[in-house]
Protein backbone atom coordinates (compact mmCIF):
# COMPACT_ATOMS: atom_id res chain seq x y z
CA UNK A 1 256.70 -11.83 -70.39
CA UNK A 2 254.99 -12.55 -67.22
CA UNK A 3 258.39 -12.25 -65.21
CA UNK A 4 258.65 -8.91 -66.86
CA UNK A 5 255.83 -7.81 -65.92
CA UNK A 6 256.40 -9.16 -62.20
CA UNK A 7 259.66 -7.64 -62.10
CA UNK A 8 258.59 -4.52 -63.23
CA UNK A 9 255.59 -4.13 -60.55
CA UNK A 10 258.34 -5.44 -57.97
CA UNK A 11 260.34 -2.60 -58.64
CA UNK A 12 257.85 -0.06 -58.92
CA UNK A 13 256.27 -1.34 -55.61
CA UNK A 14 259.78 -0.75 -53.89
CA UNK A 15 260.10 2.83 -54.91
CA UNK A 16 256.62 3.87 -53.71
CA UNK A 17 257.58 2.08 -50.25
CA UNK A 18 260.78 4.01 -50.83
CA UNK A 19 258.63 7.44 -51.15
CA UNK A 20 256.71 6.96 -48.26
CA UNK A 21 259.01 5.97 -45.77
CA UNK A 22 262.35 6.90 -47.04
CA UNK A 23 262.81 9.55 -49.39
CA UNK A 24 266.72 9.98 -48.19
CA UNK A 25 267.05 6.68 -49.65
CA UNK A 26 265.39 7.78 -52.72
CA UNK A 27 267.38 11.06 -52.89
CA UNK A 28 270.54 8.90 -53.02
CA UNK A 29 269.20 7.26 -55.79
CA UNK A 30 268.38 10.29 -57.93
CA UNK A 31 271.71 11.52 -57.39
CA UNK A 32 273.34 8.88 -58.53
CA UNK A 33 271.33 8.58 -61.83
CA UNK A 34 272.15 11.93 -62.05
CA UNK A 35 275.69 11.73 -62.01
CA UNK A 36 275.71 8.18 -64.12
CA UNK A 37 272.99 7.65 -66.15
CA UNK A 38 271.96 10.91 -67.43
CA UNK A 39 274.91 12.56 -67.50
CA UNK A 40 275.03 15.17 -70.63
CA UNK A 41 278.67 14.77 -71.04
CA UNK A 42 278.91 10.86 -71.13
CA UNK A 43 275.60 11.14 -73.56
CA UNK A 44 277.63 12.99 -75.91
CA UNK A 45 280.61 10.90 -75.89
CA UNK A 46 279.10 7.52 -76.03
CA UNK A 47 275.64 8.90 -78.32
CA UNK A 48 276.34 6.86 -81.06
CA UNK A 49 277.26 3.55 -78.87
CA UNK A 50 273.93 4.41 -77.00
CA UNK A 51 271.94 4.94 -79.59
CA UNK A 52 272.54 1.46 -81.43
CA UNK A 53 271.93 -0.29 -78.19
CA UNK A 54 268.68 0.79 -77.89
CA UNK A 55 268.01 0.50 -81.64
CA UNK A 56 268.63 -3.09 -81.25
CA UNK A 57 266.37 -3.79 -78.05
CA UNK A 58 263.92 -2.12 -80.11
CA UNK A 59 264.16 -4.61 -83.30
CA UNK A 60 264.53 -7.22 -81.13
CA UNK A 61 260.96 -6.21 -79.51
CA UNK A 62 259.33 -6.11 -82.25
CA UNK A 63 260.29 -9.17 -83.13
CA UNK A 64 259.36 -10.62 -80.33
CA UNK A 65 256.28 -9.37 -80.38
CA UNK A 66 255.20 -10.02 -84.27
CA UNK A 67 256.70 -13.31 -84.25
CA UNK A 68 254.86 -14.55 -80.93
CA UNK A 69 250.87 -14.76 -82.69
C-alpha cells in the first residue's frame, strides 16, 4: 500500500511540474485522454466490458481492505 501511495504522489508531483513549466506537454496529454479514454462512443460499445472491470477492482478492494485487520 505504501508503493501505492508513493506512486500515486510520484505521479501527481509530475503533473504539477508539468503545469508549471509545460502545459503544451500537458495539453497533449488531455487530448489524448480525450480521444482514448473518455471517448463517448467506445464507452458505449465496450459499457458492459467496462463496467465489470471496475466492479471487480472494487470487490477486490474491499477485500483487501476488510481482510487486512
Amino acid at each position: 500500500m505504501k508503493t501505492l501511495k508513493l506512486l500515486v504522489g510520484l505521479i501527481m508531483l509530475m503533473f504539477s511540474i508539468g503545469y508549471l513549466f509545460r502545459p503544451d506537454l500537458i495539453i497533449k496529454v488531455n487530448d489524448w485522454g480525450r480521444s482514448f479514454v473518455f471517448n463517448d462512443k467506445y464507452i458505449m460499445e465496450k459499457r458492459r466490458l467496462v463496467g465489470v472491470f471496475f466492479l471487480i477492482l472494487a470487490f477486490i478492494a474491499i477485500f483487501m481492505s476488510v481482510s487486512s485487520k
